[in-house]
N, C-alpha and C. Protein backbone atom coordinates (compact mmCIF):
# COMPACT_ATOMS: atom_id res chain seq x y z
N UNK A 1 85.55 -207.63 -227.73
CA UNK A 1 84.83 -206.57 -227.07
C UNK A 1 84.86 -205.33 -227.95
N UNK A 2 83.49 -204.47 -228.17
CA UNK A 2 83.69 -203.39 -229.27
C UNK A 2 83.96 -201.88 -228.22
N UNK A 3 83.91 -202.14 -227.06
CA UNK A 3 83.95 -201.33 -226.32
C UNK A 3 85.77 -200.98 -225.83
N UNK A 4 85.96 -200.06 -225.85
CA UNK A 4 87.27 -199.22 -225.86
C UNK A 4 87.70 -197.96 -224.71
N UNK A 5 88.87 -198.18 -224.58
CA UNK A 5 89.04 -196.69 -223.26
C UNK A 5 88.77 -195.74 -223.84
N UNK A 6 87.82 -194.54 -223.53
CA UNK A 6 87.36 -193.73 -223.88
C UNK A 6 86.49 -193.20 -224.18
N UNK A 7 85.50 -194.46 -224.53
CA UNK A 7 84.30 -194.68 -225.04
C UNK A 7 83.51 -194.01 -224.42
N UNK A 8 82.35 -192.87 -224.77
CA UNK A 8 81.05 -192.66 -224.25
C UNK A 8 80.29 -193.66 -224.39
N UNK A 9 79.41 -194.81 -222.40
CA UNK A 9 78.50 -195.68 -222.98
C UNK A 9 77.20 -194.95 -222.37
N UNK A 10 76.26 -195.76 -222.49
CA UNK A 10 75.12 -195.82 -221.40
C UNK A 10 74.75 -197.41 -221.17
N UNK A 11 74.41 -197.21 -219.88
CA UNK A 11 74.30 -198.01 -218.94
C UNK A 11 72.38 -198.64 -219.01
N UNK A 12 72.43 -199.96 -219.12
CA UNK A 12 71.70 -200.16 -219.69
C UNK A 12 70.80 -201.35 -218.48
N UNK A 13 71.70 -201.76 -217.46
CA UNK A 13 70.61 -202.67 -216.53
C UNK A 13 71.32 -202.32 -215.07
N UNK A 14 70.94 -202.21 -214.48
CA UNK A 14 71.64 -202.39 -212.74
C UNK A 14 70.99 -201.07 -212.39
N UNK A 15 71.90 -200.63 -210.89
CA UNK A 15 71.30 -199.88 -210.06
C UNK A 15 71.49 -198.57 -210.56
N UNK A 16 72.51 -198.32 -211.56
CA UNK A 16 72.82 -196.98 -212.38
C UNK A 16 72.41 -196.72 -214.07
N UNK A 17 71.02 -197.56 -213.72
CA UNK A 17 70.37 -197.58 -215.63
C UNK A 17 70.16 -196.22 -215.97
N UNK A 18 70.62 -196.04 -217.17
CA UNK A 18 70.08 -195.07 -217.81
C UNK A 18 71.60 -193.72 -217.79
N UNK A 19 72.16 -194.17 -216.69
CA UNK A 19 73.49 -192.95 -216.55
C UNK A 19 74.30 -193.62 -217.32
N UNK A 20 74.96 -192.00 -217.72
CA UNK A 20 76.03 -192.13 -219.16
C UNK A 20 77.78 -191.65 -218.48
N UNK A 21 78.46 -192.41 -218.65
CA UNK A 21 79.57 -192.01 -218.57
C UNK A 21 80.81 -192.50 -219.40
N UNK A 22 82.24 -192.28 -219.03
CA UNK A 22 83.23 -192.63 -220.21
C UNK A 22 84.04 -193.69 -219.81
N UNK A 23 84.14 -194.37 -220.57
CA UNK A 23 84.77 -196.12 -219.83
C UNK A 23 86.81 -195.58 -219.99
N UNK A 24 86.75 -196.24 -218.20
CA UNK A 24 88.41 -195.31 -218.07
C UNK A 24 89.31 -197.30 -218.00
N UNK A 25 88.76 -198.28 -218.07
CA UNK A 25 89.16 -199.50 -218.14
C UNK A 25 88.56 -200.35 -218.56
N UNK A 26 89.76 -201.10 -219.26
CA UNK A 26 88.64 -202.40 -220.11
C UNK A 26 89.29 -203.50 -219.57
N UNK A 27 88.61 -204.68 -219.09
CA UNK A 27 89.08 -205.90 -218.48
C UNK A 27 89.07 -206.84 -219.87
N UNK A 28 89.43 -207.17 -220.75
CA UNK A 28 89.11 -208.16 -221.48
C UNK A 28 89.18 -209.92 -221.51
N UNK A 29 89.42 -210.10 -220.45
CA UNK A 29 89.94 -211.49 -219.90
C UNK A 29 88.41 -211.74 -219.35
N UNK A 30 87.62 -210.49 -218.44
CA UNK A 30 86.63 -211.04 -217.72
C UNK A 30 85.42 -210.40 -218.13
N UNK A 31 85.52 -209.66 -219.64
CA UNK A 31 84.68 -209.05 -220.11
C UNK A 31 83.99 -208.22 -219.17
N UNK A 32 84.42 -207.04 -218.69
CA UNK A 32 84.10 -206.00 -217.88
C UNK A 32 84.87 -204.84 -218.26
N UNK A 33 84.12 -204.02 -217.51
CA UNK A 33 84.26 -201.90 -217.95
C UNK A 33 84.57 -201.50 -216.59
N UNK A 34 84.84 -200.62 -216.44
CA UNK A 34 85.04 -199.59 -215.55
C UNK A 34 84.78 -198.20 -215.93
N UNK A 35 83.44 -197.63 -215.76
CA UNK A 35 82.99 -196.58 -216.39
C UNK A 35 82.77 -195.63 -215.07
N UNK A 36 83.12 -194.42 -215.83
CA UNK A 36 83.81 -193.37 -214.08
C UNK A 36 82.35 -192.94 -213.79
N UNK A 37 82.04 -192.91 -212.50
CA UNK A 37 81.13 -192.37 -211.61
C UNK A 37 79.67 -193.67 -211.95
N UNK A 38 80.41 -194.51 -212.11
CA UNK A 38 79.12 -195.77 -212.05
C UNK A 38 79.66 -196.75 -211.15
N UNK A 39 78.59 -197.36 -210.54
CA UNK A 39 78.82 -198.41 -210.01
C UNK A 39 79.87 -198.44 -208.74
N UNK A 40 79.18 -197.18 -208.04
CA UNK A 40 80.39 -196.84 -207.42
C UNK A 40 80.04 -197.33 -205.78
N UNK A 41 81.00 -198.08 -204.82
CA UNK A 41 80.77 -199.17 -203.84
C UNK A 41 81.94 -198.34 -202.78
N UNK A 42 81.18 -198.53 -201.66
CA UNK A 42 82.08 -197.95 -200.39
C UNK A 42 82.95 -198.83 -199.97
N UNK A 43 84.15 -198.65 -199.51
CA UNK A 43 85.01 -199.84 -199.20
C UNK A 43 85.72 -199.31 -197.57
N UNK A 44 85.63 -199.87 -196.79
CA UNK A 44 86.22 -199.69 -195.46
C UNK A 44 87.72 -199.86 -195.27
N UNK A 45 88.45 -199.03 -195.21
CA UNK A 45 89.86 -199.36 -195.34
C UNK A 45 90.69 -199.13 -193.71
N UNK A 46 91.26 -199.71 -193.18
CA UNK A 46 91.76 -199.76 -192.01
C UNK A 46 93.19 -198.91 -192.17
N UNK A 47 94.02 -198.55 -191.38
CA UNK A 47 95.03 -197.88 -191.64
C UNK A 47 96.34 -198.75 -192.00
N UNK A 48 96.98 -199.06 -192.65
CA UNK A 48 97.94 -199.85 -192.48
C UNK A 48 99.52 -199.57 -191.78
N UNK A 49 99.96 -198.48 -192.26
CA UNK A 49 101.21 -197.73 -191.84
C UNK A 49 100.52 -196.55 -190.77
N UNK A 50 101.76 -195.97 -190.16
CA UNK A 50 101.31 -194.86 -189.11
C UNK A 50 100.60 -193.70 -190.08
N UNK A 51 101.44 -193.78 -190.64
CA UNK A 51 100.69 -192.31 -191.52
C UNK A 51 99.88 -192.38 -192.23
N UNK A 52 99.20 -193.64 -192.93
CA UNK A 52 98.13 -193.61 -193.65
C UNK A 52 96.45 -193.32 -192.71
N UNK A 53 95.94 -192.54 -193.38
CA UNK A 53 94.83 -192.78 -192.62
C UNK A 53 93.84 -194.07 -193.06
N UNK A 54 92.66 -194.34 -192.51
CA UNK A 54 91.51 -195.26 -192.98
C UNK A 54 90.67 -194.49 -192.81
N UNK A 55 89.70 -195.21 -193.38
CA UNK A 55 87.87 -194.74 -193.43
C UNK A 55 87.28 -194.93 -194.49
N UNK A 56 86.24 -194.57 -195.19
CA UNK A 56 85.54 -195.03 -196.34
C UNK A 56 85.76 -194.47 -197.36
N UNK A 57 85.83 -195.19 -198.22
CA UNK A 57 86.42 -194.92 -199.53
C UNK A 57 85.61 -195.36 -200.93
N UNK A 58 85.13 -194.32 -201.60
CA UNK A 58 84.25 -194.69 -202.46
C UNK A 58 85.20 -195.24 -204.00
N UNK A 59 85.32 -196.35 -204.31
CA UNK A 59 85.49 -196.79 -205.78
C UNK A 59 84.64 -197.52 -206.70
N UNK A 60 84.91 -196.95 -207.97
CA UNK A 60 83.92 -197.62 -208.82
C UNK A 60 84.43 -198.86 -208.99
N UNK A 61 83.39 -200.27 -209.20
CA UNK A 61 83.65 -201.15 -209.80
C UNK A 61 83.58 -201.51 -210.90
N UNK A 62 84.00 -202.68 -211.95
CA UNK A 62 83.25 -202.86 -212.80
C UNK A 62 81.99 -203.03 -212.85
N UNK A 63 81.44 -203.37 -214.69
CA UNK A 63 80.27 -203.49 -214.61
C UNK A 63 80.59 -204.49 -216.06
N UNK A 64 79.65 -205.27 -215.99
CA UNK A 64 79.69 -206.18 -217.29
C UNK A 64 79.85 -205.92 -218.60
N UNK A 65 80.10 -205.75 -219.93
CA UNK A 65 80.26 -205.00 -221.04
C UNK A 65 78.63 -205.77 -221.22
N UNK A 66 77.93 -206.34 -221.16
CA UNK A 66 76.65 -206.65 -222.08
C UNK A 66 75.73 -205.79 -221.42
N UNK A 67 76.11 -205.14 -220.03
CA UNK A 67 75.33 -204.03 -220.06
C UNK A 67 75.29 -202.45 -220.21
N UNK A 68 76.32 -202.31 -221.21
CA UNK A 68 76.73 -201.39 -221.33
C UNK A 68 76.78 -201.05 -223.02
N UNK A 69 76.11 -199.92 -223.53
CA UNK A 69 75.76 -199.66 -224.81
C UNK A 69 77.06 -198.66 -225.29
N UNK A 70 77.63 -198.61 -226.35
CA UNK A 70 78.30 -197.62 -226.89
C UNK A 70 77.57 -196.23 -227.67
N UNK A 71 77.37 -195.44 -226.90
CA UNK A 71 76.70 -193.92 -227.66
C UNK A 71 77.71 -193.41 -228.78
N UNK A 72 79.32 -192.98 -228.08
CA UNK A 72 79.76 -192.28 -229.42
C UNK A 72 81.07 -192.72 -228.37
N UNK A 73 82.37 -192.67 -230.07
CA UNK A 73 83.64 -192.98 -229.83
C UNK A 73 84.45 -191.60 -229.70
N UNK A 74 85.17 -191.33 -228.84
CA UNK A 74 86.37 -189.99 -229.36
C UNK A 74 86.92 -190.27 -230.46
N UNK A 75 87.53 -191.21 -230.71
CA UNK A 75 88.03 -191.57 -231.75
C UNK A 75 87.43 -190.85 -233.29
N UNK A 76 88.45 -190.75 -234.48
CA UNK A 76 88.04 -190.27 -235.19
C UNK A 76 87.36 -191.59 -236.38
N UNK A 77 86.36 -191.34 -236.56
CA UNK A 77 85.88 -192.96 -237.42
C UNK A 77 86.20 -192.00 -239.28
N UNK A 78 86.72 -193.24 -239.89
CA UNK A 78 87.19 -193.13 -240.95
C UNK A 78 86.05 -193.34 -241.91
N UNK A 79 85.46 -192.49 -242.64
CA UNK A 79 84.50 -192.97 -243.69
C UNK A 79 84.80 -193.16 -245.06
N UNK A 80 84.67 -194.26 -245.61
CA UNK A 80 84.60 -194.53 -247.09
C UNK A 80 83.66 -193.86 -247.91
N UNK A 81 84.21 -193.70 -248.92
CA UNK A 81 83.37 -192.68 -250.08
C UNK A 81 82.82 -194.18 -251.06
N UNK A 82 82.12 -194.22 -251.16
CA UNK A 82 81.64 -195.96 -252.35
C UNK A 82 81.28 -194.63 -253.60
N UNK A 83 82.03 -195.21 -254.50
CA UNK A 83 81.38 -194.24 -256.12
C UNK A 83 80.95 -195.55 -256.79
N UNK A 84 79.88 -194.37 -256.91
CA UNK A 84 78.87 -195.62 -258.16
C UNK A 84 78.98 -195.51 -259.28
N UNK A 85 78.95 -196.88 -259.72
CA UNK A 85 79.34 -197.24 -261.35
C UNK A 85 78.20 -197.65 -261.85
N UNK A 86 77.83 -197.66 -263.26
CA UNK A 86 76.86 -197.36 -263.76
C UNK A 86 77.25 -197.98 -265.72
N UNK A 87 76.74 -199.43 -265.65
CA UNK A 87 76.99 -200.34 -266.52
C UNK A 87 76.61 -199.42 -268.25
N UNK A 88 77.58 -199.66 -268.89
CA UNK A 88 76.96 -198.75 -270.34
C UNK A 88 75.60 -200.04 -270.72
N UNK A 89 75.15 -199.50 -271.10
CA UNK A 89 74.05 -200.49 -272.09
C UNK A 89 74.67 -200.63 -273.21
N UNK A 90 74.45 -202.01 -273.96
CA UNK A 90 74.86 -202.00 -275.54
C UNK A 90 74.09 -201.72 -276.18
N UNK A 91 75.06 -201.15 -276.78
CA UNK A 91 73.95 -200.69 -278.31
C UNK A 91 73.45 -201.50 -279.61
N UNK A 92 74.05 -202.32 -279.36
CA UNK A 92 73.34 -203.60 -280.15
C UNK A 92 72.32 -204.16 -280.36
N UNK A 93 71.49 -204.17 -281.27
CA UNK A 93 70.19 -204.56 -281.29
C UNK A 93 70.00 -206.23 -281.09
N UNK A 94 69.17 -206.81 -280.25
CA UNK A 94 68.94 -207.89 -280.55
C UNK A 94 68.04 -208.77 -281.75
N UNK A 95 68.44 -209.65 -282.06
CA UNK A 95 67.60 -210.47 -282.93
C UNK A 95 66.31 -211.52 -282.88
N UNK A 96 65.13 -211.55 -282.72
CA UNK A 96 64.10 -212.61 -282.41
C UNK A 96 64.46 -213.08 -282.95
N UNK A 97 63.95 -214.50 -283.12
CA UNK A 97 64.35 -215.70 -283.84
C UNK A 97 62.91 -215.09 -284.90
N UNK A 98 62.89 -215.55 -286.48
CA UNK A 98 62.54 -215.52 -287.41
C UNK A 98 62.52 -214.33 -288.17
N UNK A 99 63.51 -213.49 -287.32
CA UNK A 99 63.64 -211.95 -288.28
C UNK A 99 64.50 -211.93 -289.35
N UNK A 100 64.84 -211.10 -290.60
CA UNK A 100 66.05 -211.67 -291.17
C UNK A 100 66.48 -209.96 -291.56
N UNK A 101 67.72 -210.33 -291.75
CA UNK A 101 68.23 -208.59 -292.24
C UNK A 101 67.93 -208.16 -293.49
N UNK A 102 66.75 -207.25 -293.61
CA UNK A 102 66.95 -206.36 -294.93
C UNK A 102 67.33 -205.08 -295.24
């Protein structure tokens, strides 16, 4: 997967095409993202203990990494310098066949 925590993507098929946000989880077992404020699904939660409350609760789900594009990394990307080399020519004259040295 080239996709990484942190990553700025955009979102490229489903009900949130075109929105950009920053991937806060990477599933790599099931090839999925978790990109914050996408894909985000109401969930009904009942109370379990006295003190907890219930009611609806918005979390994002994943979303597939093949639909999801990488715009730019935080990360710092390392660039190579390539120096160009530049073959001497010889200075040697060549010989046709039937020339002779005078």
């Amino acid at each position: 997967m080239k996709v990484k925590v942190g990553d700025k993507v955009k979102i490229l098929a489903g009900k949130d095409k075109g929105k950009e946000g920053k991937v806060t989880v990477t599933l790599k077992n099931k090839d999925r993202v978790v990109v914050e404020g996408i894909n985000m699904v109401k969930r009904h939660m009942k109370p379990g203990k006295a003190k907890e409350t219930g009611g609806i609760l918005e979390t994002e789900n994943p979303i597939h990494v093949s639909n999801v594009k990488v715009i730019s990394s935080d990360k710092k990307e390392v660039k190579k310098e390539v120096k160009k080399t530049t073959k001497a020519k010889s200075t040697k004259k060549e010989k046709k066949v039937g020339e002779t040295n005078e």
